[in-house]
PDB file of N, CA and C in Angstrom:
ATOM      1  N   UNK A   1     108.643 116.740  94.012  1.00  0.00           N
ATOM      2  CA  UNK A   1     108.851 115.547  93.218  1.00  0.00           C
ATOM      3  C   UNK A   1     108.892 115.939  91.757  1.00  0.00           C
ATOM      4  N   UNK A   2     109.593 115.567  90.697  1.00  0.00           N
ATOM      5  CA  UNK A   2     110.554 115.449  89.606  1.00  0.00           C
ATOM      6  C   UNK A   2     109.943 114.459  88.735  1.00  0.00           C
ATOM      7  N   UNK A   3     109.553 114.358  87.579  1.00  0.00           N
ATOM      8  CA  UNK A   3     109.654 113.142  86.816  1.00  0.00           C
ATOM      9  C   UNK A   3     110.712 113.325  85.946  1.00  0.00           C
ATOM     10  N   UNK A   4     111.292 112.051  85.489  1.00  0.00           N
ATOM     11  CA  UNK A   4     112.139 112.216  84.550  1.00  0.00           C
ATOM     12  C   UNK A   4     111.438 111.593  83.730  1.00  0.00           C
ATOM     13  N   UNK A   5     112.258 111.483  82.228  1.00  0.00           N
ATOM     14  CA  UNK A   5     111.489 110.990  81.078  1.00  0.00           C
ATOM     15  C   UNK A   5     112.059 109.700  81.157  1.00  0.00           C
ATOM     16  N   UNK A   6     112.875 109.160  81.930  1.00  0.00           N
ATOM     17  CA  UNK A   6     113.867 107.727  81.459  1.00  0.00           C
ATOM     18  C   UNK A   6     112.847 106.638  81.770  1.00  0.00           C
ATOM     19  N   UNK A   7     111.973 106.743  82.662  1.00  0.00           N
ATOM     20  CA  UNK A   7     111.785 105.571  83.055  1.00  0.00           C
ATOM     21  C   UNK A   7     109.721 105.563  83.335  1.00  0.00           C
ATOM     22  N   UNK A   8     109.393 104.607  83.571  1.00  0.00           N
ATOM     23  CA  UNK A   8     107.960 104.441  83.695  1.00  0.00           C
ATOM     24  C   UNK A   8     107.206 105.444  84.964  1.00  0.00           C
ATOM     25  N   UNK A   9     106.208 106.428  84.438  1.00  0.00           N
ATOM     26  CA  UNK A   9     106.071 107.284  85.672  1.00  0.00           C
ATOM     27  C   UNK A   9     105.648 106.788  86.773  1.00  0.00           C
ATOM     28  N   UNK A  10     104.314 105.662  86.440  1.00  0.00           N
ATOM     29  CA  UNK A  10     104.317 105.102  87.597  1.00  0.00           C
ATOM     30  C   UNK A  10     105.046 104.505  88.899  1.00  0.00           C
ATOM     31  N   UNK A  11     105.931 103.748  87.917  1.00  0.00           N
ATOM     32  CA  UNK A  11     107.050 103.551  88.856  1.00  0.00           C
ATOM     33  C   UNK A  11     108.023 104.317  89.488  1.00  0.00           C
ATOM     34  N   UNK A  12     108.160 105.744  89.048  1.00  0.00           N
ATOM     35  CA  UNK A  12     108.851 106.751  89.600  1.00  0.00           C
ATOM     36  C   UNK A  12     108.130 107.251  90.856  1.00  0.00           C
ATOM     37  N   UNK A  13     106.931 107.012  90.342  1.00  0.00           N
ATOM     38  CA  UNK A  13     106.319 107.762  91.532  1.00  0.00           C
ATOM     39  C   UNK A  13     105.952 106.840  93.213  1.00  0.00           C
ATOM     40  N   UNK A  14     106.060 105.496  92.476  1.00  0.00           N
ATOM     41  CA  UNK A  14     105.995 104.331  93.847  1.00  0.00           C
ATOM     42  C   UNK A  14     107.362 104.304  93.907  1.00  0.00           C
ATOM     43  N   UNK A  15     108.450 104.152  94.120  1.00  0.00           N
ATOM     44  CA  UNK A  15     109.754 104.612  94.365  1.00  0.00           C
ATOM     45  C   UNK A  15     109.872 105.471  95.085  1.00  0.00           C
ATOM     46  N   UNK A  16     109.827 106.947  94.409  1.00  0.00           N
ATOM     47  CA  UNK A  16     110.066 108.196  95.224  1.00  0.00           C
ATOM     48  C   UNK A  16     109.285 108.123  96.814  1.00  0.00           C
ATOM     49  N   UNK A  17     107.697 107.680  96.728  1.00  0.00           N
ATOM     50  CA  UNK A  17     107.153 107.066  98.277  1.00  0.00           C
ATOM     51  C   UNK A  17     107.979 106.336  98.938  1.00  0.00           C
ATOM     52  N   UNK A  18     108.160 105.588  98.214  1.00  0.00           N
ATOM     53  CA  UNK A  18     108.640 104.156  99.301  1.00  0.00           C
ATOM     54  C   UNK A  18     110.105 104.425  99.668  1.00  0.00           C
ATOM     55  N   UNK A  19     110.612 105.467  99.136  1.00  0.00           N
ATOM     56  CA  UNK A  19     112.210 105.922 100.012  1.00  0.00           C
ATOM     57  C   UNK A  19     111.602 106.379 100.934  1.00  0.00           C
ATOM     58  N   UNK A  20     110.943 107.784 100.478  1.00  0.00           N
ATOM     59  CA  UNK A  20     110.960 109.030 101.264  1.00  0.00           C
ATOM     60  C   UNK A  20     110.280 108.134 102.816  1.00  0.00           C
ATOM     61  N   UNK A  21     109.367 107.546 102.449  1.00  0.00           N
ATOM     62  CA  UNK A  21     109.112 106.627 103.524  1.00  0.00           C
ATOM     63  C   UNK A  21     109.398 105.809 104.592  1.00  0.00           C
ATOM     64  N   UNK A  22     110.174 105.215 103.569  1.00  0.00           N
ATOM     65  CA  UNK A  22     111.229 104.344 104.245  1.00  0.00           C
ATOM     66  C   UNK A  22     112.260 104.659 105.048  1.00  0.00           C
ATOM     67  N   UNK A  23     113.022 106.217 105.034  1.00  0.00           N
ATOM     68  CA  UNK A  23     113.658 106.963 105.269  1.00  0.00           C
ATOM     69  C   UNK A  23     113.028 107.527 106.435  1.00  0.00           C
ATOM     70  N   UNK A  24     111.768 107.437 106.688  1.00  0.00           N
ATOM     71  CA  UNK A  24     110.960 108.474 107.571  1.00  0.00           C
ATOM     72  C   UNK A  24     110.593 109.790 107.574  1.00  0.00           C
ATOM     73  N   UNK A  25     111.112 110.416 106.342  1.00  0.00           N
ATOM     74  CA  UNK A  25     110.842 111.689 105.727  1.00  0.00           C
ATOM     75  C   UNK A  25     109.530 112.333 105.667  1.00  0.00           C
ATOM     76  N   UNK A  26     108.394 110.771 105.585  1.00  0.00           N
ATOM     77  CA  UNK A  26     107.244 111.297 105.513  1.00  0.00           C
ATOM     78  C   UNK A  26     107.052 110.560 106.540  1.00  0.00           C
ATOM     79  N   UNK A  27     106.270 111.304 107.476  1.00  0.00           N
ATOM     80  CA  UNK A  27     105.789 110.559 109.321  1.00  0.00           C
ATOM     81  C   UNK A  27     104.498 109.953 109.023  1.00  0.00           C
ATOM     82  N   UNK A  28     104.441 109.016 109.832  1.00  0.00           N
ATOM     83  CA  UNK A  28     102.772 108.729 110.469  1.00  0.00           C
ATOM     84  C   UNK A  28     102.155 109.571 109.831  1.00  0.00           C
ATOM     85  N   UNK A  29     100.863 109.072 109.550  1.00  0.00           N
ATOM     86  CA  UNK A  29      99.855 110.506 109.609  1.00  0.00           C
ATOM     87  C   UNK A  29      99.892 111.579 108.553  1.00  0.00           C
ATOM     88  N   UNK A  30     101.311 111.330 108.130  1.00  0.00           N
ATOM     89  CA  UNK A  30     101.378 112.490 107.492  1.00  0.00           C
ATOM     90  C   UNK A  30     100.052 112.657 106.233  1.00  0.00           C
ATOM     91  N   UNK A  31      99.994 113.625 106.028  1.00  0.00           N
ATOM     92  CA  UNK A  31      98.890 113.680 104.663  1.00  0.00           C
ATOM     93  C   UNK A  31      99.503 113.654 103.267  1.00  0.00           C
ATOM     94  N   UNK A  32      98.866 112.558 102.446  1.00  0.00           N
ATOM     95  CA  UNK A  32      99.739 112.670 101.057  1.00  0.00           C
ATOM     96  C   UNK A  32      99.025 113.720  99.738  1.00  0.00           C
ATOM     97  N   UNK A  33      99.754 114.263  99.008  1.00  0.00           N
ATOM     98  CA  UNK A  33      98.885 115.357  98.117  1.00  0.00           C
ATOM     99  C   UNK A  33      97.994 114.448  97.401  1.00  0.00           C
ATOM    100  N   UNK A  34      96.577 115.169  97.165  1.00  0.00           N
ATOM    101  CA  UNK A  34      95.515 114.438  96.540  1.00  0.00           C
ATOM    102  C   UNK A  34      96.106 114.014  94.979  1.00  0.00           C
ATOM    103  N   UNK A  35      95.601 112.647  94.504  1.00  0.00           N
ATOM    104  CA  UNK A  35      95.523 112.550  93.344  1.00  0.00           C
ATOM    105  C   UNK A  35      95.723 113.803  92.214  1.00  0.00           C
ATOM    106  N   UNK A  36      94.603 114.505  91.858  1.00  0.00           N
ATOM    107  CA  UNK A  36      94.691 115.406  91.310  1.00  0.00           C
ATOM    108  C   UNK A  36      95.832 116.454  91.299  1.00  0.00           C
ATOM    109  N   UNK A  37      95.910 117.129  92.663  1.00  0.00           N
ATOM    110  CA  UNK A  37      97.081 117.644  93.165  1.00  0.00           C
ATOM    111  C   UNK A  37      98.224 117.488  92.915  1.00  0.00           C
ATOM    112  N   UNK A  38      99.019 116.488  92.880  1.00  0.00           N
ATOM    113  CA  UNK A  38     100.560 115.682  92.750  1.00  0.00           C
ATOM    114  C   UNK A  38     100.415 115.682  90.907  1.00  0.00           C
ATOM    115  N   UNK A  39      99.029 115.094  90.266  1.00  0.00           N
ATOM    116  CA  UNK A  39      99.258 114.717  88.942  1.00  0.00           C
ATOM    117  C   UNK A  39      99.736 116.382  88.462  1.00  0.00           C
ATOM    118  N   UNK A  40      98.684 117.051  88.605  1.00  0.00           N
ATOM    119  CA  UNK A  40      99.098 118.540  87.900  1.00  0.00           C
ATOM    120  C   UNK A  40     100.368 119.033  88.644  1.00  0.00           C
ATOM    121  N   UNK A  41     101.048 118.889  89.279  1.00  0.00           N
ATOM    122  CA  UNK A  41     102.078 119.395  89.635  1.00  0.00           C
ATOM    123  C   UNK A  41     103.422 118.765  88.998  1.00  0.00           C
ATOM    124  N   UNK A  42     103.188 117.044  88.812  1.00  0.00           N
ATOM    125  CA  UNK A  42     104.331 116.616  87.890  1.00  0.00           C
ATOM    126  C   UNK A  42     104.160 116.459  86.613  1.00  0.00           C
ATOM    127  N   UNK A  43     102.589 116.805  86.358  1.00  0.00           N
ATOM    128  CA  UNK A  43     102.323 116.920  84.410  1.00  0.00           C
ATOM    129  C   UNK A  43     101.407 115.644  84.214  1.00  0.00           C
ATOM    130  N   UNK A  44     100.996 114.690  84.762  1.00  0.00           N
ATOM    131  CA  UNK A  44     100.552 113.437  84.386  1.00  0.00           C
ATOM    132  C   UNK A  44      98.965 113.528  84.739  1.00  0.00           C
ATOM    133  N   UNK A  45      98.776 112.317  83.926  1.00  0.00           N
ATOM    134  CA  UNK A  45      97.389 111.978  84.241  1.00  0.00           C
ATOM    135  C   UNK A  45      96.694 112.284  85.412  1.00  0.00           C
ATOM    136  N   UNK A  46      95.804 112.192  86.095  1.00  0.00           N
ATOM    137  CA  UNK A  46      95.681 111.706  87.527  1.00  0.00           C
ATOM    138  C   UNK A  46      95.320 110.216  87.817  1.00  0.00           C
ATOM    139  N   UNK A  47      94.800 109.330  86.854  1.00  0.00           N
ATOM    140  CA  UNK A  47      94.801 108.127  87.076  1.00  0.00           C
ATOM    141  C   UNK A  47      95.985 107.755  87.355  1.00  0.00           C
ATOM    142  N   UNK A  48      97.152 107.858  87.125  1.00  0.00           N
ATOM    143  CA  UNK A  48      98.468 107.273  87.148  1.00  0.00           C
ATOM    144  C   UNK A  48      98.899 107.202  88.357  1.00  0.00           C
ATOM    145  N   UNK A  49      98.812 108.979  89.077  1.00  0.00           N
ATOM    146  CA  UNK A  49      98.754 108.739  90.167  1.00  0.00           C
ATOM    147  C   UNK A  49      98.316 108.061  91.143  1.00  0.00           C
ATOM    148  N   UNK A  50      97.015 107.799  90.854  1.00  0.00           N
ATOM    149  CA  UNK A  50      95.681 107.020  91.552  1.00  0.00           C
ATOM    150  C   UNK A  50      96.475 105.417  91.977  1.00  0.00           C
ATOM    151  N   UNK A  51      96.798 105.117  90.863  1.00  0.00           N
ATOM    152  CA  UNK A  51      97.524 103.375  90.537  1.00  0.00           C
ATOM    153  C   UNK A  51      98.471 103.658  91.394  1.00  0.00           C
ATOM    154  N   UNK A  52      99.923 104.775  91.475  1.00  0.00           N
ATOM    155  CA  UNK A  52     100.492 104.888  91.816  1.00  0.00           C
ATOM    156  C   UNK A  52      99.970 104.726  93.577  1.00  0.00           C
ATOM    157  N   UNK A  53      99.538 105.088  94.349  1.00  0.00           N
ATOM    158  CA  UNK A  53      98.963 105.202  95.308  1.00  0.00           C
ATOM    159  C   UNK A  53      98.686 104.080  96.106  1.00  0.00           C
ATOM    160  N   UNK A  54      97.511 103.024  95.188  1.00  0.00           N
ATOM    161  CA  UNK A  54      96.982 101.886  95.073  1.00  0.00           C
ATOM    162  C   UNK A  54      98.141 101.247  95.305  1.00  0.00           C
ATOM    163  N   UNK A  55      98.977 101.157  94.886  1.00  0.00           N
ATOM    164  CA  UNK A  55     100.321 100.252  95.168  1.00  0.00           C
ATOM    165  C   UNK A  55     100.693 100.263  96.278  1.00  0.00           C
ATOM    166  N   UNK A  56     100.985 101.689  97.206  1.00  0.00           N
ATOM    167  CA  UNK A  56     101.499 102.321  98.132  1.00  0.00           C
ATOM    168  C   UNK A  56     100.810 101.567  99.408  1.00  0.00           C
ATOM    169  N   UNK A  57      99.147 101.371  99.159  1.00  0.00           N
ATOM    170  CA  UNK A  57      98.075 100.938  99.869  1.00  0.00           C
ATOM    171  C   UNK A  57      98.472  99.417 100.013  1.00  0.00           C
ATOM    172  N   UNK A  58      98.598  98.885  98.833  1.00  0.00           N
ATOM    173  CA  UNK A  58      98.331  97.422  98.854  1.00  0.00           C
ATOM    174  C   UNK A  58      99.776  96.875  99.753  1.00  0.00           C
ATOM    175  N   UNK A  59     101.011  97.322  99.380  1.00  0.00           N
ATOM    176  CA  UNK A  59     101.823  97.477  99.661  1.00  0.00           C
ATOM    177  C   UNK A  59     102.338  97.671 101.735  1.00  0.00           C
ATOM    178  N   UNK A  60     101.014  98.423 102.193  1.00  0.00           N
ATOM    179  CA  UNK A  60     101.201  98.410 103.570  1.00  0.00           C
ATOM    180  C   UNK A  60     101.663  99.929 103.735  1.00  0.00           C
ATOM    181  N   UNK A  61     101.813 100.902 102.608  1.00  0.00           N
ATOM    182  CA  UNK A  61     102.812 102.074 102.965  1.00  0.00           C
ATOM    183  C   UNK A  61     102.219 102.935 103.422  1.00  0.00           C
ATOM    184  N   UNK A  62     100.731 103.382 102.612  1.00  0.00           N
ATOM    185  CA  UNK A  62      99.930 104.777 103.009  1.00  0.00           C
ATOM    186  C   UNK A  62      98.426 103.684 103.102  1.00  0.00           C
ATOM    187  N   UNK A  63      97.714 104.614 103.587  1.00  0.00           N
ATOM    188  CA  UNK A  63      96.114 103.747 103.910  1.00  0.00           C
ATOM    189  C   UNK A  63      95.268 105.626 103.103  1.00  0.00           C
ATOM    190  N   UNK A  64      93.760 104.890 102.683  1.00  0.00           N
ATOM    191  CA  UNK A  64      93.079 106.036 102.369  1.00  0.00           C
ATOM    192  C   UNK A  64      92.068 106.208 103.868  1.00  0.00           C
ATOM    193  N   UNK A  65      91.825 107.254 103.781  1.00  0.00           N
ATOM    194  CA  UNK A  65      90.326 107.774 104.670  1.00  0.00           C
ATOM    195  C   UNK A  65      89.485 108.429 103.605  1.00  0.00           C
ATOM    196  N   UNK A  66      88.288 107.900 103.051  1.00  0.00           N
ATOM    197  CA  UNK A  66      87.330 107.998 102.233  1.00  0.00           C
ATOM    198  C   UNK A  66      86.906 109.653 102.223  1.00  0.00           C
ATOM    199  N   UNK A  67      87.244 110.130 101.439  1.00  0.00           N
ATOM    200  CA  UNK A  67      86.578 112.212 101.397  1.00  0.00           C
ATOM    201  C   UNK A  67      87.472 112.641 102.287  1.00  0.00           C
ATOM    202  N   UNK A  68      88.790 111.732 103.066  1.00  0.00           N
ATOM    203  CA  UNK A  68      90.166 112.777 103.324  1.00  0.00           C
ATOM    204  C   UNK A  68      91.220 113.199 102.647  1.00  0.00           C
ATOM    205  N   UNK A  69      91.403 111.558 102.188  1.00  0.00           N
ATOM    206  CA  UNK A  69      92.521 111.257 101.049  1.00  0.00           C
ATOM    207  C   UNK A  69      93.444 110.463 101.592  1.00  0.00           C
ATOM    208  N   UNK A  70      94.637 110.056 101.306  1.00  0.00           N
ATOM    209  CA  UNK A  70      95.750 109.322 101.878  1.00  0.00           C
ATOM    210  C   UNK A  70      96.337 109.796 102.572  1.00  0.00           C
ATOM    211  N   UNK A  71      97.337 108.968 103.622  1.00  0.00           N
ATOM    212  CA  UNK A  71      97.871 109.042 104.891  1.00  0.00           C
ATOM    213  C   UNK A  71      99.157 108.190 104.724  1.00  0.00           C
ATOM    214  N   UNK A  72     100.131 108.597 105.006  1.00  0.00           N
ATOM    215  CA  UNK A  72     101.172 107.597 105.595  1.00  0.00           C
ATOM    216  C   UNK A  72     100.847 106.909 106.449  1.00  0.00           C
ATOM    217  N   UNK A  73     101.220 105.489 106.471  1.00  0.00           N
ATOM    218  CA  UNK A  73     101.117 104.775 107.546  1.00  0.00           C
ATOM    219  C   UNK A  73     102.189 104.479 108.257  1.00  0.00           C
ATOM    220  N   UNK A  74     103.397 105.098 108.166  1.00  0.00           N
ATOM    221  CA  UNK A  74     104.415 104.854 109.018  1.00  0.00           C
ATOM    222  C   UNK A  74     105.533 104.025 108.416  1.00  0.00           C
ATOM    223  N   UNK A  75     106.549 104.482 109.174  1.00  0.00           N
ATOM    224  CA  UNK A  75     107.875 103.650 108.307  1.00  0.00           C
ATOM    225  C   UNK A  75     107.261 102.148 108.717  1.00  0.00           C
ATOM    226  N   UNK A  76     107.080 100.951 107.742  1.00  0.00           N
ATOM    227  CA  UNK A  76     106.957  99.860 107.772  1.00  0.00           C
ATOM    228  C   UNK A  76     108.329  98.673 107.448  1.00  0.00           C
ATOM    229  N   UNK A  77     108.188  98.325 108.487  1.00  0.00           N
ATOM    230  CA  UNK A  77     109.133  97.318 108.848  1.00  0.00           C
ATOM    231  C   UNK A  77     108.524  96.113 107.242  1.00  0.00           C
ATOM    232  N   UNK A  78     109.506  96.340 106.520  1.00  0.00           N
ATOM    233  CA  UNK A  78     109.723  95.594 105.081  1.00  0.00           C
ATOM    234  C   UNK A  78     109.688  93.716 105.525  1.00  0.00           C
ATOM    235  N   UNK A  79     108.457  92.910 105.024  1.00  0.00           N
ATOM    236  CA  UNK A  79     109.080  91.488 105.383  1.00  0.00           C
ATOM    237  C   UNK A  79     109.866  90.787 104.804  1.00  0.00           C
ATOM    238  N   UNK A  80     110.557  90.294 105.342  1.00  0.00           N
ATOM    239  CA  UNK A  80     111.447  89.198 104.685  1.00  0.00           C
ATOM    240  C   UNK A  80     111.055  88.984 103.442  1.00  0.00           C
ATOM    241  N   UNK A  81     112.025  89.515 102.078  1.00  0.00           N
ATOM    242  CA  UNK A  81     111.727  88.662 100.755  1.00  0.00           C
ATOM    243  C   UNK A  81     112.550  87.176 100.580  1.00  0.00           C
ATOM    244  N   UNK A  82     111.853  86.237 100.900  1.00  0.00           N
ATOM    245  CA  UNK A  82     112.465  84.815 101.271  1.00  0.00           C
ATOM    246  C   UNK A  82     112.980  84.611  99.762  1.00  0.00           C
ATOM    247  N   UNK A  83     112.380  85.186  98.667  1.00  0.00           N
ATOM    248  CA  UNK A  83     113.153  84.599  97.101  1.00  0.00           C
ATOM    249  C   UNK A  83     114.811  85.102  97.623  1.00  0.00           C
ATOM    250  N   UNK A  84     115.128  86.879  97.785  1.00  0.00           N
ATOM    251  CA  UNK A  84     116.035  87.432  98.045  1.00  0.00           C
ATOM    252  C   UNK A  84     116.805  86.711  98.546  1.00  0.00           C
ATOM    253  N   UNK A  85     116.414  86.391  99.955  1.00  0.00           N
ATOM    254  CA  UNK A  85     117.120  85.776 100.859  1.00  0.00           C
ATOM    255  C   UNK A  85     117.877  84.381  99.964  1.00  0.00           C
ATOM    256  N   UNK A  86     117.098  83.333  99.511  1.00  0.00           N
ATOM    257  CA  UNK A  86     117.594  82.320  98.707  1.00  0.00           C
ATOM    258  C   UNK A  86     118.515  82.728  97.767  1.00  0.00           C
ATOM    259  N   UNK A  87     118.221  83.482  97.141  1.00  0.00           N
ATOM    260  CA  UNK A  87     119.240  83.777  96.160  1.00  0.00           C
ATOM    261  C   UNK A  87     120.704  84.075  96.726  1.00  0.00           C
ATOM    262  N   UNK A  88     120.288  84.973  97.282  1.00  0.00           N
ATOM    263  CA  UNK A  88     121.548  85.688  98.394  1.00  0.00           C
ATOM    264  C   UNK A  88     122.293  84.591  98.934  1.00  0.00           C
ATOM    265  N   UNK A  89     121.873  83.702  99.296  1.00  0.00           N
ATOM    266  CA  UNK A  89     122.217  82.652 100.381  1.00  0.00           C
ATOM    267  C   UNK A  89     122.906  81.731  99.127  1.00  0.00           C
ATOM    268  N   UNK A  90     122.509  81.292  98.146  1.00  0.00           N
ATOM    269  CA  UNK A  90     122.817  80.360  96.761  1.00  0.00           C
ATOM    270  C   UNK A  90     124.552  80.784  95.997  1.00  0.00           C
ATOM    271  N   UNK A  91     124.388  82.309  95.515  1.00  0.00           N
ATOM    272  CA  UNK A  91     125.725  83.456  95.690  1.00  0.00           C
ATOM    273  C   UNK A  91     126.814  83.357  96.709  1.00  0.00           C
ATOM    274  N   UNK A  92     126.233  82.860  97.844  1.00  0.00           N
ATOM    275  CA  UNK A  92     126.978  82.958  99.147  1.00  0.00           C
ATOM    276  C   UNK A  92     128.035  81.560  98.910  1.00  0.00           C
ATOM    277  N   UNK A  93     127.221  80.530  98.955  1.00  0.00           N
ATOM    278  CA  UNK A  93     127.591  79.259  99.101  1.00  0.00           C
ATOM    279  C   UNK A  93     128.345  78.792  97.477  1.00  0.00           C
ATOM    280  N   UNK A  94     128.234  79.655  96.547  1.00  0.00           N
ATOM    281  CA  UNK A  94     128.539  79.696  95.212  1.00  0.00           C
ATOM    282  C   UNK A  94     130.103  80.448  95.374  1.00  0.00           C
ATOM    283  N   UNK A  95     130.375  80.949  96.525  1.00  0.00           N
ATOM    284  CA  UNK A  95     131.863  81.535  96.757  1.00  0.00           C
ATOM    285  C   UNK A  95     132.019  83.070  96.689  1.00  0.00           C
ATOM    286  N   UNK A  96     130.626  84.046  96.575  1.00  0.00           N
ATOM    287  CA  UNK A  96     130.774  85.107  95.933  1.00  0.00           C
ATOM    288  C   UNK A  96     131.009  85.860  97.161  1.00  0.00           C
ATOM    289  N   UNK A  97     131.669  86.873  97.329  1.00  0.00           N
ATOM    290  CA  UNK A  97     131.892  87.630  98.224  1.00  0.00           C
ATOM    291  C   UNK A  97     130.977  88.511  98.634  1.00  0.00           C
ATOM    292  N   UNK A  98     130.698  89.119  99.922  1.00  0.00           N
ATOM    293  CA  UNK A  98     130.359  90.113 100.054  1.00  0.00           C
ATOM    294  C   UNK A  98     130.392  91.121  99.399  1.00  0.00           C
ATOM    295  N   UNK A  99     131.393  91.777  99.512  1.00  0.00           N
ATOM    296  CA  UNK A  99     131.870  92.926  98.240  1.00  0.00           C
ATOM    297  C   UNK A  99     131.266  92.719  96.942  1.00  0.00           C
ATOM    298  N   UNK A 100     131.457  91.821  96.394  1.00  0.00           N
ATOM    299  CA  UNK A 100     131.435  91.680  95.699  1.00  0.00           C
ATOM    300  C   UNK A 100     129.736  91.718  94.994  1.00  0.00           C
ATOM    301  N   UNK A 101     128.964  90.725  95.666  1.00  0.00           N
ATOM    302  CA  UNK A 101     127.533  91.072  95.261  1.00  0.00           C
ATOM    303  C   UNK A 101     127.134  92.668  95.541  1.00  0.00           C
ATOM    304  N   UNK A 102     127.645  93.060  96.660  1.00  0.00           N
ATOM    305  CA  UNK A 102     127.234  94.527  96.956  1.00  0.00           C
ATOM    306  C   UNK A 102     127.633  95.903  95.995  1.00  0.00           C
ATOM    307  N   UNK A 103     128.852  95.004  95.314  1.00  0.00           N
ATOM    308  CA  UNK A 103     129.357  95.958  93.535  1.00  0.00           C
ATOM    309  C   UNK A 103     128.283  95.708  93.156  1.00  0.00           C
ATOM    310  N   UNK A 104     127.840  94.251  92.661  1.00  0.00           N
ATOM    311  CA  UNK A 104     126.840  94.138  91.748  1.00  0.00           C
ATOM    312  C   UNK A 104     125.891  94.793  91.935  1.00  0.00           C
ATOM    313  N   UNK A 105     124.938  95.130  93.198  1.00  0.00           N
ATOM    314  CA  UNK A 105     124.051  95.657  93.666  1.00  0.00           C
ATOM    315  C   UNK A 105     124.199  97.112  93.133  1.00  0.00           C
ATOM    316  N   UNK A 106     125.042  97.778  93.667  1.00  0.00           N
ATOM    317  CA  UNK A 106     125.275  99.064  93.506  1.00  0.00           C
ATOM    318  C   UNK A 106     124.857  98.981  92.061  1.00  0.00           C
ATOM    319  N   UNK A 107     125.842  97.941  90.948  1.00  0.00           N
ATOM    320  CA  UNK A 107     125.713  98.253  89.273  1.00  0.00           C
ATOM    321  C   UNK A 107     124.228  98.085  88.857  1.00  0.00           C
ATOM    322  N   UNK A 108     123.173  97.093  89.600  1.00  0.00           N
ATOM    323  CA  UNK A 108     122.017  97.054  89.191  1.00  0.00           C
ATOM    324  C   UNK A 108     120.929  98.710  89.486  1.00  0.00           C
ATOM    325  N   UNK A 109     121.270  99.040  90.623  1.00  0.00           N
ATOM    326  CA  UNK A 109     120.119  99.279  91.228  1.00  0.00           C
ATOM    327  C   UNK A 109     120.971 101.409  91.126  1.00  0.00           C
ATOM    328  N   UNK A 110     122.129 101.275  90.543  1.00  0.00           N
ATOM    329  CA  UNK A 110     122.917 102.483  90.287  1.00  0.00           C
ATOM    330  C   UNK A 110     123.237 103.374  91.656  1.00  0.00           C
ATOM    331  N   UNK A 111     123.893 104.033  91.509  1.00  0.00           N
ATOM    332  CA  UNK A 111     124.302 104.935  92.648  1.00  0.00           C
ATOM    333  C   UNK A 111     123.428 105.761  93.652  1.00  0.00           C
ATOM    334  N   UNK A 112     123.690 106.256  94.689  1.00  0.00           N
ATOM    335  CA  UNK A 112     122.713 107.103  95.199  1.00  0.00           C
ATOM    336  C   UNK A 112     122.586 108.405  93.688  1.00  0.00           C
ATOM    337  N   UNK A 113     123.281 108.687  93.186  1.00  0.00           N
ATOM    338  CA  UNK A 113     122.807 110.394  92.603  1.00  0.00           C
ATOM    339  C   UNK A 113     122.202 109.233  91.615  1.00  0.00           C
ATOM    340  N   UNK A 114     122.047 108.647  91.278  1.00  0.00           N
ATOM    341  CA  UNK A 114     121.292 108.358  89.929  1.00  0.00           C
ATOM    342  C   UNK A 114     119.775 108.108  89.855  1.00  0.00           C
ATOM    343  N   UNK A 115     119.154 107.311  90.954  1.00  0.00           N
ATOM    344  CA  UNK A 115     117.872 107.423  91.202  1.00  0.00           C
ATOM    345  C   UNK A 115     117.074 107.964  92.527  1.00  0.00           C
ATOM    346  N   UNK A 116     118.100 108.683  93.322  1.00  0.00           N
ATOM    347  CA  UNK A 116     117.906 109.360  94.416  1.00  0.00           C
ATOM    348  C   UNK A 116     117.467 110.974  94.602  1.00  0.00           C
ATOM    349  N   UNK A 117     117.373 111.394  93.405  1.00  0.00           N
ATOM    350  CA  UNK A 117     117.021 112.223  93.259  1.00  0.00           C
ATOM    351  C   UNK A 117     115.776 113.086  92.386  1.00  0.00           C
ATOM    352  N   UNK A 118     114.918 112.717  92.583  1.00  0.00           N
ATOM    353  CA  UNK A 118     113.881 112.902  91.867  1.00  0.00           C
ATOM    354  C   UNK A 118     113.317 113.778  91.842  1.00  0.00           C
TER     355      UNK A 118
END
């Protein structure tokens, strides 16, 4: 894992999880590098990481075991974001195309090489 300078580390670093995750890259079980560990390896605090983590937890992604450290908890089936959905659905009935929001998407959220690579 990579930080870049563009953007908030924290958030680089709950991102880079929640693909690799999401993707299944990181399994069940898997073990995540300790706090300390991950911070000195990308240059940062270790609190940052810590937060970073905390998110991951609250989130449903990784769980801790107390004096093990963190764990993946498995690719998690994402719930319904019902705002998304409304919106999506509002666009729809507003005449917008498929394609067309899915340009937009692409222009918000940028290409795979642009934040896919960390």
């Amino acid at each position: 894992m990579e930080i870049n300078n563009t953007g908030n580390v924290f958030e680089q670093i709950v991102n880079y999880y929640r693909k690799y995750i999401s993707l299944g890259l990181l399994e069940e079980n898997d073990r995540m590098p300790s706090c300390r560990e991950l911070a000195i390896k990308i240059g940062v605090n270790h609190k940052t990481v810590d937060k970073a983590y905390q998110e991951l937890v609250k989130e449903g992604l990784i769980y801790n075991v107390p004096k093990k450290g963190f764990f993946v908890r498995g690719k998690v089936v994402q719930k319904e974001n019902k705002m998304a959905k409304e919106v999506i659905l509002n666009l729809k009935n507003q005449g917008v195309e498929k394609g067309e929001l899915l340009s937009i998407i692409e222009k918000v959220y940028g290409g795979e090489s642009d934040d896919w690579n960390y």
